[in-house]
Protein backbone atom coordinates (compact mmCIF):
# COMPACT_ATOMS: atom_id res chain seq x y z
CA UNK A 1 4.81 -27.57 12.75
CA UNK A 2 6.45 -30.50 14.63
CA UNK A 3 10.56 -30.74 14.34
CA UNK A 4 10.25 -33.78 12.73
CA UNK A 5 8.13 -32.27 9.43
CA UNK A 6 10.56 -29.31 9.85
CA UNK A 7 13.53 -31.47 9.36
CA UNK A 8 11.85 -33.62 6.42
CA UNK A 9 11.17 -30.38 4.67
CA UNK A 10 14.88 -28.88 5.34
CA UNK A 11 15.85 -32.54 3.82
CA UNK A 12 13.36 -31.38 0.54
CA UNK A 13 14.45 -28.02 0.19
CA UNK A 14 18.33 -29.82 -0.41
CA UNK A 15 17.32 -32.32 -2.51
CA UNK A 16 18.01 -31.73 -6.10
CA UNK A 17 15.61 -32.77 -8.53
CA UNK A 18 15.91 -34.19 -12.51
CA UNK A 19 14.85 -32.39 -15.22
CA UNK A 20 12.12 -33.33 -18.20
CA UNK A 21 11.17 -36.84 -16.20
CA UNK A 22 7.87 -37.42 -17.78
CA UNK A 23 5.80 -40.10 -15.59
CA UNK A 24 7.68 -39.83 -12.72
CA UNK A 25 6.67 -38.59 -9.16
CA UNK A 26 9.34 -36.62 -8.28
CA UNK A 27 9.65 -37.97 -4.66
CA UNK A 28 10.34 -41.30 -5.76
CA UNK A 29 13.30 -40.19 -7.58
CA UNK A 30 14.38 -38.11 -4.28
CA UNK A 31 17.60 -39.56 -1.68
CA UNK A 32 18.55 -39.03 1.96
CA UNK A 33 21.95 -39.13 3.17
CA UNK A 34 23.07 -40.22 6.84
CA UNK A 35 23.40 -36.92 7.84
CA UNK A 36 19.91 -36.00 6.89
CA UNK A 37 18.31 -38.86 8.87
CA UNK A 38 20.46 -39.08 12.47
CA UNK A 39 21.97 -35.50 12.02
CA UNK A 40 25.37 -34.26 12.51
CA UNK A 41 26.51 -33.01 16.29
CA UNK A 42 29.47 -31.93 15.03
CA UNK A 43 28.04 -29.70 12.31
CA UNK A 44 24.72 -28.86 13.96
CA UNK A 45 22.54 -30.51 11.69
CA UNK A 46 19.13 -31.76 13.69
CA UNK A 47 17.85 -35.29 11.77
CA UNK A 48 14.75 -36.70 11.06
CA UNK A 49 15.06 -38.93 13.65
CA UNK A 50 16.47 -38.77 17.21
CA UNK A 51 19.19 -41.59 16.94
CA UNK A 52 22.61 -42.68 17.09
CA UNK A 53 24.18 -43.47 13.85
CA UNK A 54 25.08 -47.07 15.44
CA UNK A 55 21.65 -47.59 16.22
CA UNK A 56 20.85 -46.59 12.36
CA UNK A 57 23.08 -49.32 11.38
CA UNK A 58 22.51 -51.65 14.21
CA UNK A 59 18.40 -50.86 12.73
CA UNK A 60 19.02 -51.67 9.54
CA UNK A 61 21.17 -54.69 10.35
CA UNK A 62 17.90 -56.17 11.92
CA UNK A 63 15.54 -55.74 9.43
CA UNK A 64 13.99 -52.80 11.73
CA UNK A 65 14.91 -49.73 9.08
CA UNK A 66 15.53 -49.66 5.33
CA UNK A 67 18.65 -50.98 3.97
CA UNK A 68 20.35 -48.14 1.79
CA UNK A 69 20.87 -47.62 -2.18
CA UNK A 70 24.32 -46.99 -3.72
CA UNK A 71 24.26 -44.25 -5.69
CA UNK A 72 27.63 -44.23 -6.55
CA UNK A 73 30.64 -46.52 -5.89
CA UNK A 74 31.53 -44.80 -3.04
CA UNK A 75 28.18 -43.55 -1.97
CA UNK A 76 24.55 -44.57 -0.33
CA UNK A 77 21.62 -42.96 0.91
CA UNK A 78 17.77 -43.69 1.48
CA UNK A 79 15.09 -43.13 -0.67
CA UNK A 80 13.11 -40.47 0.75
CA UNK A 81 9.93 -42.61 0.03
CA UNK A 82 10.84 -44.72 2.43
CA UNK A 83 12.13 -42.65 5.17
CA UNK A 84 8.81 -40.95 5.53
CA UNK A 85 6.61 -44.01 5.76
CA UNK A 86 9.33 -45.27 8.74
CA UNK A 87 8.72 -42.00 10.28
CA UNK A 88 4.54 -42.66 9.95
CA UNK A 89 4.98 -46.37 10.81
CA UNK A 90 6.15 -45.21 14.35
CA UNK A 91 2.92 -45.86 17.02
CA UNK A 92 3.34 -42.52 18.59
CA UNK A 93 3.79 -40.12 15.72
CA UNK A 94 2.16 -37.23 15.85
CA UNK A 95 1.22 -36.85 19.13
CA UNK A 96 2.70 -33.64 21.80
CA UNK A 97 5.30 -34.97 23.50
């Protein structure tokens, strides 16, 4: 398995999922936080991609990376959705490095 499906499926396995939503593909409803996408140096945490958190911002300030939803007031993350098509869209994913 390549570290970046490892990490997307360590994001899954935290995600918490509704109850009794009829209709409604569960991964749409699923969320990324920061520390899921760039990681966490201090804490260890590997992310699903291998950047900065400036250049996250700096991406998403361009256009180049998906702008993030508010779940609360004081709260945003990504929906997962669209997280793993970035990670497809790249030209070299999936080959050995």
């Amino acid at each position: 398995m390549k570290k970046n499906e490892l990490n997307i499926k360590q994001a899954m396995e935290n995600t918490v999922y509704p109850i009794n939503t009829p209709n409604i593909r569960f991964h749409d409803l699923k969320f990324l936080y920061l520390k899921d996408i760039v990681g966490d140096k201090k804490k260890g945490i590997d992310g699903i991609l291998p950047i900065s958190r400036s250049t996250w911002f700096a991406g998403i300030k361009a256009g180049k990376y998906p702008k993030p939803t508010h779940i609360s007031t004081r709260r945003v993350a990504w929906k997962y959705t669209e997280i793993v098509n970035l990670v497809y869209s790249f030209p070299n994913y999936g080959e050995a490095a």
